[in-house]
PDB file of N, CA and C in Angstrom:
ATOM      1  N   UNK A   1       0.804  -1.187   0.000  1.00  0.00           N
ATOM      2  CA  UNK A   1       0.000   0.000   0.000  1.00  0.00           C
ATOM      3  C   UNK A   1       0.848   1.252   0.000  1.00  0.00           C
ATOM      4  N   UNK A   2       0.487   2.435   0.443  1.00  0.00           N
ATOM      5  CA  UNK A   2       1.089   3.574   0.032  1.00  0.00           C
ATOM      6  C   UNK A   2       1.935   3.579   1.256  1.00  0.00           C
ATOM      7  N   UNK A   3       1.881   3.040   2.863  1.00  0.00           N
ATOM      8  CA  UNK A   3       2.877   3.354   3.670  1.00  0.00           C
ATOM      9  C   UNK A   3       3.613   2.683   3.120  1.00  0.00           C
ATOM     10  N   UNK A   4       4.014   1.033   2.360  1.00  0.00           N
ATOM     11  CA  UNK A   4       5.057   0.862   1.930  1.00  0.00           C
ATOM     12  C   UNK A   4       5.705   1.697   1.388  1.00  0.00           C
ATOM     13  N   UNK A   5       5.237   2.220  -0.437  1.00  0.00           N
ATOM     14  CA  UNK A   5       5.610   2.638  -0.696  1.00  0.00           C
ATOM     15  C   UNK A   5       6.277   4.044  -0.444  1.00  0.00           C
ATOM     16  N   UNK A   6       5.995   4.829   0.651  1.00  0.00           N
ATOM     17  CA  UNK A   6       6.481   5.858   1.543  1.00  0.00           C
ATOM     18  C   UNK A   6       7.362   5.256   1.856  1.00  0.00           C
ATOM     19  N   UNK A   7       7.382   4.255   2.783  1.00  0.00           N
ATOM     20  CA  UNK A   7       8.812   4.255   3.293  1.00  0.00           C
ATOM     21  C   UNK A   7      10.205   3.515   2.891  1.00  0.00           C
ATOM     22  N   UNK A   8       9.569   2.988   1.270  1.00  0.00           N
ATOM     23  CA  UNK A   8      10.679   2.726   0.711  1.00  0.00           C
ATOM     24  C   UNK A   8      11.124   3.930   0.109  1.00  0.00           C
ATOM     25  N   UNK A   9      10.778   5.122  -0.131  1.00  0.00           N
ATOM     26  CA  UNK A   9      11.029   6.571  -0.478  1.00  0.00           C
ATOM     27  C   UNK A   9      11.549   7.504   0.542  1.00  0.00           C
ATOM     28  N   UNK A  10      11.625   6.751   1.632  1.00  0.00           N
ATOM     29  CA  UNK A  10      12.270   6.893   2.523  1.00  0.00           C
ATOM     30  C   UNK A  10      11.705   8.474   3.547  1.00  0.00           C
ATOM     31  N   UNK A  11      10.301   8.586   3.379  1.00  0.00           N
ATOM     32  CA  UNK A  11       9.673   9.266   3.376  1.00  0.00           C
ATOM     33  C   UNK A  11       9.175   9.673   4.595  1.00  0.00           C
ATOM     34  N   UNK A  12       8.889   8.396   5.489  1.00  0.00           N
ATOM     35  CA  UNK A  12       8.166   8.403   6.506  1.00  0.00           C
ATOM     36  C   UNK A  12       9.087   7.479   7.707  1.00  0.00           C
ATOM     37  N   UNK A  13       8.633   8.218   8.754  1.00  0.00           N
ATOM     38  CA  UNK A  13       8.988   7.033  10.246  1.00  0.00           C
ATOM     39  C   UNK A  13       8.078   6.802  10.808  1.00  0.00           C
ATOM     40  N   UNK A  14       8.638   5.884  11.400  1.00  0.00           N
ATOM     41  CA  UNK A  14       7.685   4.987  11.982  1.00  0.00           C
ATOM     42  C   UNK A  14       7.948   5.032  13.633  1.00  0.00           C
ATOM     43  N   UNK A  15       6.379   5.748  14.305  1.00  0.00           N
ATOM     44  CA  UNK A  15       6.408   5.865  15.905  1.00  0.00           C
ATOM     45  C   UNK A  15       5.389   5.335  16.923  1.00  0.00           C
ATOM     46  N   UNK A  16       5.349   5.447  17.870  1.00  0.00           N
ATOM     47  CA  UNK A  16       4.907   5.072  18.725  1.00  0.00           C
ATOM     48  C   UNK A  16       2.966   5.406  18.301  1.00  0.00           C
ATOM     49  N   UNK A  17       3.018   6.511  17.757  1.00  0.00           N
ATOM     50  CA  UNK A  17       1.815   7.187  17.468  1.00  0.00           C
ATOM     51  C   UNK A  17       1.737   6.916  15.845  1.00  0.00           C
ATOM     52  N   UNK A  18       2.114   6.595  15.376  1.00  0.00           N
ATOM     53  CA  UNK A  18       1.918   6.198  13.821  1.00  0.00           C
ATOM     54  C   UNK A  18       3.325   6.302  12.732  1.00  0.00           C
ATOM     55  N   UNK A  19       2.825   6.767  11.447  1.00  0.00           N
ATOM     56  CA  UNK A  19       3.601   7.352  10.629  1.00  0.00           C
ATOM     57  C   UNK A  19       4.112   9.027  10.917  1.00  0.00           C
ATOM     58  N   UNK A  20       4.641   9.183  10.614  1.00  0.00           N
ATOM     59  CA  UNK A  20       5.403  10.896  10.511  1.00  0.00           C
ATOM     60  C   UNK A  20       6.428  11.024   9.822  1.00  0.00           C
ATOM     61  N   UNK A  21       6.544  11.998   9.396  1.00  0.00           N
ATOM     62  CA  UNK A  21       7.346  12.540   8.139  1.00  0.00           C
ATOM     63  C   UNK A  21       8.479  12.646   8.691  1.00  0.00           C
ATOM     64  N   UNK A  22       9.950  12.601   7.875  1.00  0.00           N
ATOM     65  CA  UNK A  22      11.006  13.415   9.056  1.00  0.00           C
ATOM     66  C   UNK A  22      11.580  14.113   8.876  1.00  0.00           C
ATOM     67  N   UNK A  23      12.518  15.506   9.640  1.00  0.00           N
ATOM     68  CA  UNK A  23      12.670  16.642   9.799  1.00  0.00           C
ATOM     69  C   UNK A  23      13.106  16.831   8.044  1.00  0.00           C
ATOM     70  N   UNK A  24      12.247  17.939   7.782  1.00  0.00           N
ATOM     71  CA  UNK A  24      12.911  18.308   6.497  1.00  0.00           C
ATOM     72  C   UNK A  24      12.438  18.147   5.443  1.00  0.00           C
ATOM     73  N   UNK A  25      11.490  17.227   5.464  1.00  0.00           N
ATOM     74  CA  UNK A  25      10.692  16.567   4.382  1.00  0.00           C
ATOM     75  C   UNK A  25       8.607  16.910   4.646  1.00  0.00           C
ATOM     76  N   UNK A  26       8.546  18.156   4.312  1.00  0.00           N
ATOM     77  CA  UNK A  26       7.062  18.290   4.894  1.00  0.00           C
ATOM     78  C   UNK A  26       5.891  17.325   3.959  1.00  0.00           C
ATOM     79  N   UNK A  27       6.021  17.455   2.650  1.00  0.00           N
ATOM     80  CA  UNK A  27       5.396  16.397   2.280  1.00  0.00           C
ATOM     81  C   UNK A  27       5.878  15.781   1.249  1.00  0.00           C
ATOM     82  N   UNK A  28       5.164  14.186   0.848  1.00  0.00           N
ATOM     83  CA  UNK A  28       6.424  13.798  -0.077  1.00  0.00           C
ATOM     84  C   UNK A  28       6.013  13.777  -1.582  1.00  0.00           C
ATOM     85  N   UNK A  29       7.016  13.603  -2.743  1.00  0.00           N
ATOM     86  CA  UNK A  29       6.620  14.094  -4.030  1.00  0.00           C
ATOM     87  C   UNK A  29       5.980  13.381  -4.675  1.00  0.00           C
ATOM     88  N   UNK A  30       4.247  14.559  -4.772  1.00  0.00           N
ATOM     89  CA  UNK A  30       3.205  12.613  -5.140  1.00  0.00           C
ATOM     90  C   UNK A  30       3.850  12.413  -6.657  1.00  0.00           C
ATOM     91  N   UNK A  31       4.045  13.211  -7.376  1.00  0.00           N
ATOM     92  CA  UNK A  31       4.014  12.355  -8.473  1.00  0.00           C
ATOM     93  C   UNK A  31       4.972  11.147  -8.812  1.00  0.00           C
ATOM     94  N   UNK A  32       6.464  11.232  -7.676  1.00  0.00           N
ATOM     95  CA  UNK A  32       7.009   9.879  -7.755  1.00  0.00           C
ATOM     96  C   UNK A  32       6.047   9.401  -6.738  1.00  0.00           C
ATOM     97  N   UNK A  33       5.769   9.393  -5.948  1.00  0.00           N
ATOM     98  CA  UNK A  33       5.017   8.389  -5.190  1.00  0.00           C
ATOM     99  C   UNK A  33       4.035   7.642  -5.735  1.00  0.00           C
ATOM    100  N   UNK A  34       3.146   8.546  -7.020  1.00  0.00           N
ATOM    101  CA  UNK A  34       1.994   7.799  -8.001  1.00  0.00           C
ATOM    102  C   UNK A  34       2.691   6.747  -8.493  1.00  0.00           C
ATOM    103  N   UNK A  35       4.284   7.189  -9.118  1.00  0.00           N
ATOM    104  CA  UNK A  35       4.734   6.514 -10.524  1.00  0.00           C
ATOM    105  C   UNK A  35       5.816   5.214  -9.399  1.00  0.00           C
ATOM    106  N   UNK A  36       6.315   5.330  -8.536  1.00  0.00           N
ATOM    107  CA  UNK A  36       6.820   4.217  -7.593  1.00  0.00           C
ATOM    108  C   UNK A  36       5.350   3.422  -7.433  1.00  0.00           C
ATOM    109  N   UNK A  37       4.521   3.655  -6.673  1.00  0.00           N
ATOM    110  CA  UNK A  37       3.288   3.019  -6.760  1.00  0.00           C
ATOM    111  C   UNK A  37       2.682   1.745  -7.701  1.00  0.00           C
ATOM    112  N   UNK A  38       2.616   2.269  -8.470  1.00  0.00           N
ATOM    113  CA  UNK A  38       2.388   1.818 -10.107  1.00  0.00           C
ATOM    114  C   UNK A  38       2.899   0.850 -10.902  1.00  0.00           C
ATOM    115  N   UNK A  39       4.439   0.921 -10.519  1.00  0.00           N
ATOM    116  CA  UNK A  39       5.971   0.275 -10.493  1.00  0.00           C
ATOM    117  C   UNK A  39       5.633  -1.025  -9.588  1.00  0.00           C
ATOM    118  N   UNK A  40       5.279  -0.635  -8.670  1.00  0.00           N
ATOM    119  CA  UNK A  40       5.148  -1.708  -7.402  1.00  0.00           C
ATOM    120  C   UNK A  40       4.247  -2.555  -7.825  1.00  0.00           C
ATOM    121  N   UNK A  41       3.104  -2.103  -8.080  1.00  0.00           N
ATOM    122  CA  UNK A  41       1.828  -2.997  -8.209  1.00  0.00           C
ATOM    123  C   UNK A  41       1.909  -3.947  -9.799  1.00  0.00           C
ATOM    124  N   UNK A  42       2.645  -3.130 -10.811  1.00  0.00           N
ATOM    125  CA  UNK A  42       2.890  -3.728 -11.553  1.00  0.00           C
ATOM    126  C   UNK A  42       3.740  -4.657 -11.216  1.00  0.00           C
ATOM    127  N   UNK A  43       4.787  -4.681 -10.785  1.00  0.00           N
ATOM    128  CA  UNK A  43       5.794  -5.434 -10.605  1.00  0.00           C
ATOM    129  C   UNK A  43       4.820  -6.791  -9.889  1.00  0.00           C
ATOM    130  N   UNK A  44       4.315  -6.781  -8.781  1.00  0.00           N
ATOM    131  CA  UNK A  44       3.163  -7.692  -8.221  1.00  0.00           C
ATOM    132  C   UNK A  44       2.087  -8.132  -8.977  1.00  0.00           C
ATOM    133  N   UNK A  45       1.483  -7.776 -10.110  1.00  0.00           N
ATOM    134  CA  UNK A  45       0.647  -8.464 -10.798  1.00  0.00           C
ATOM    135  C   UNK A  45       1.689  -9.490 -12.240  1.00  0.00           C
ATOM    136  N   UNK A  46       3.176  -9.222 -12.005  1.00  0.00           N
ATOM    137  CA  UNK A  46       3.603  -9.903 -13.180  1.00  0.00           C
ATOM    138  C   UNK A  46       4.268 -10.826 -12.310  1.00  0.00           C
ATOM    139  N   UNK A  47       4.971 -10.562 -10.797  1.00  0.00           N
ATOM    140  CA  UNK A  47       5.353 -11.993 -10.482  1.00  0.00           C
ATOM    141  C   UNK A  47       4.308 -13.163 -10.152  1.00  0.00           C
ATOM    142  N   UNK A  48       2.897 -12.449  -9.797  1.00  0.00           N
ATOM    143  CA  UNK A  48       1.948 -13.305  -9.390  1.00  0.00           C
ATOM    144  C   UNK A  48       1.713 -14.110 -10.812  1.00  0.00           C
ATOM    145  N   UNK A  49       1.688 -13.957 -11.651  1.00  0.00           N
ATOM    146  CA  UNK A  49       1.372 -14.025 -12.591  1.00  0.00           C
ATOM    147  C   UNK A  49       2.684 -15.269 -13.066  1.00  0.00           C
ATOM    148  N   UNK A  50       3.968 -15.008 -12.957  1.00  0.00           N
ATOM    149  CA  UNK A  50       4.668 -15.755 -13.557  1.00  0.00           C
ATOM    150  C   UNK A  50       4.805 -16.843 -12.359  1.00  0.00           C
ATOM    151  N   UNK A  51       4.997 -16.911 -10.943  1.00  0.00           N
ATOM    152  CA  UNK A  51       4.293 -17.529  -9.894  1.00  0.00           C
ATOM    153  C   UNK A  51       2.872 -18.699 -10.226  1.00  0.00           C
ATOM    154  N   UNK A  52       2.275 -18.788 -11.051  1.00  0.00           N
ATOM    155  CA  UNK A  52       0.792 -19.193 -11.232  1.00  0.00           C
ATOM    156  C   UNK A  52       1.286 -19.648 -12.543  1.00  0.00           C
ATOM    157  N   UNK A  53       2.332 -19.567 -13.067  1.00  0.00           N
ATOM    158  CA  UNK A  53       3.114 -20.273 -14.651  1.00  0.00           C
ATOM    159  C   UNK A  53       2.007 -19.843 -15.624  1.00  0.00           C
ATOM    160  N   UNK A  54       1.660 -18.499 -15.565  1.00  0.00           N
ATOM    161  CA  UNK A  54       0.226 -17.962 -16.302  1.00  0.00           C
ATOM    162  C   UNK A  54       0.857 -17.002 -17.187  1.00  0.00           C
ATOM    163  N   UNK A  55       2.145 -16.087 -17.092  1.00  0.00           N
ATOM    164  CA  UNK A  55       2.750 -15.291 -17.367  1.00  0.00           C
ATOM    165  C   UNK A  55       2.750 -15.472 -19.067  1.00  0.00           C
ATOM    166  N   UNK A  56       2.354 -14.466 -19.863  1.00  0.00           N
ATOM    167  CA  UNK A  56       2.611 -15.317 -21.229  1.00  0.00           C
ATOM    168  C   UNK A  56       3.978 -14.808 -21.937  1.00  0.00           C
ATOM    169  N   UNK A  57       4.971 -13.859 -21.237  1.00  0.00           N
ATOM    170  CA  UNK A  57       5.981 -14.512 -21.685  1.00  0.00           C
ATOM    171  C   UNK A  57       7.232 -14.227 -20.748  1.00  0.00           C
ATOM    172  N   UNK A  58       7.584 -15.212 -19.843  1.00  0.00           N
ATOM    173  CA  UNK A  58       8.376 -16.134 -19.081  1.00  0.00           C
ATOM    174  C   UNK A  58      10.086 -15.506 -18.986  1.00  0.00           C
ATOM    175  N   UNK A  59       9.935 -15.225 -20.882  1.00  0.00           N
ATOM    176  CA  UNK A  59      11.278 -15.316 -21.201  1.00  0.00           C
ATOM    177  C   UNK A  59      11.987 -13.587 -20.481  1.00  0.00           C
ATOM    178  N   UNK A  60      11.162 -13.117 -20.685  1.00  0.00           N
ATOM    179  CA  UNK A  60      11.357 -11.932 -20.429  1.00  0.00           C
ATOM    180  C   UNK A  60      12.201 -11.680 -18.826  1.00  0.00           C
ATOM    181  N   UNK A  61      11.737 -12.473 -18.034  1.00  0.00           N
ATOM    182  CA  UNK A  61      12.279 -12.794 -16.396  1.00  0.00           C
ATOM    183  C   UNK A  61      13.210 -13.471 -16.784  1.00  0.00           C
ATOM    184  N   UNK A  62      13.166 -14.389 -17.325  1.00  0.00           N
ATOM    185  CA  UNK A  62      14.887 -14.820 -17.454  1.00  0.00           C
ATOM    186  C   UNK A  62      15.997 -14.326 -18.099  1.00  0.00           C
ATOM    187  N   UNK A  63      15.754 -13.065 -19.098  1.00  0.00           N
ATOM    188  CA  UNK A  63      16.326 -12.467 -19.645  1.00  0.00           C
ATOM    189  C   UNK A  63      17.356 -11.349 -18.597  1.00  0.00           C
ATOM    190  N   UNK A  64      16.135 -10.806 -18.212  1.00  0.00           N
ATOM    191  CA  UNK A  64      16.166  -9.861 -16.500  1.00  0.00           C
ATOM    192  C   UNK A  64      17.120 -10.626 -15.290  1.00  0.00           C
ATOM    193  N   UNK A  65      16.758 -11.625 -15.025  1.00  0.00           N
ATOM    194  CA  UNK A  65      17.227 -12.404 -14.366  1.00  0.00           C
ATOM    195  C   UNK A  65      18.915 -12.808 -14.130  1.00  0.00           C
ATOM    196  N   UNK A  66      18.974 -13.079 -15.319  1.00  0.00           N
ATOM    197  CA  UNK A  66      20.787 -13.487 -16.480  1.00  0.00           C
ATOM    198  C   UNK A  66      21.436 -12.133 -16.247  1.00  0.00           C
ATOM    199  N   UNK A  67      20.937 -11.090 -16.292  1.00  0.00           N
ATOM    200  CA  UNK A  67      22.104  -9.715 -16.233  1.00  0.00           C
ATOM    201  C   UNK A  67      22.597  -9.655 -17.371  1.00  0.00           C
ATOM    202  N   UNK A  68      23.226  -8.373 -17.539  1.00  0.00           N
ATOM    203  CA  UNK A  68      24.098  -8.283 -19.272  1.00  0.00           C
ATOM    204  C   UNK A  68      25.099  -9.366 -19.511  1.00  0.00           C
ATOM    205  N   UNK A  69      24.829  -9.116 -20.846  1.00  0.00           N
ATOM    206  CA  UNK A  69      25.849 -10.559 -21.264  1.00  0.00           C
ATOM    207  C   UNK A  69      27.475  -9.816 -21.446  1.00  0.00           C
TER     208      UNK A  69
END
């Protein structure tokens, strides 16, 4: 959800009383936060997907996977 993605943006801490921002950072920049978001969820509907051997094309993760040649 979006606190993940906050605090992999390194956005938010985490307290006794909830989330909070930290010194310096009053709010954080939605439009990477939309486009990290987006990134994320995509990224989660294609491993579920290749996870479930449903993925229609496979090769593409192993390509990713291998690193430059």
């Amino acid at each position: 959800g979006a606190r993940g993605v906050l605090r992999l943006l390194g956005y938010t801490e985490e307290s006794g009383e909830g989330l909070s921002f930290p010194e310096g950072v009053p709010t954080p920049h939605l439009p990477r936060v939309a486009a990290v978001t987006a990134d994320v969820l995509l990224l989660r509907a294609e491993l579920d997907l290749l996870l479930a051997n449903q993925h229609p094309n496979p090769q593409f993760f192993t390509h990713i996977l291998e690193g430059p040649e």
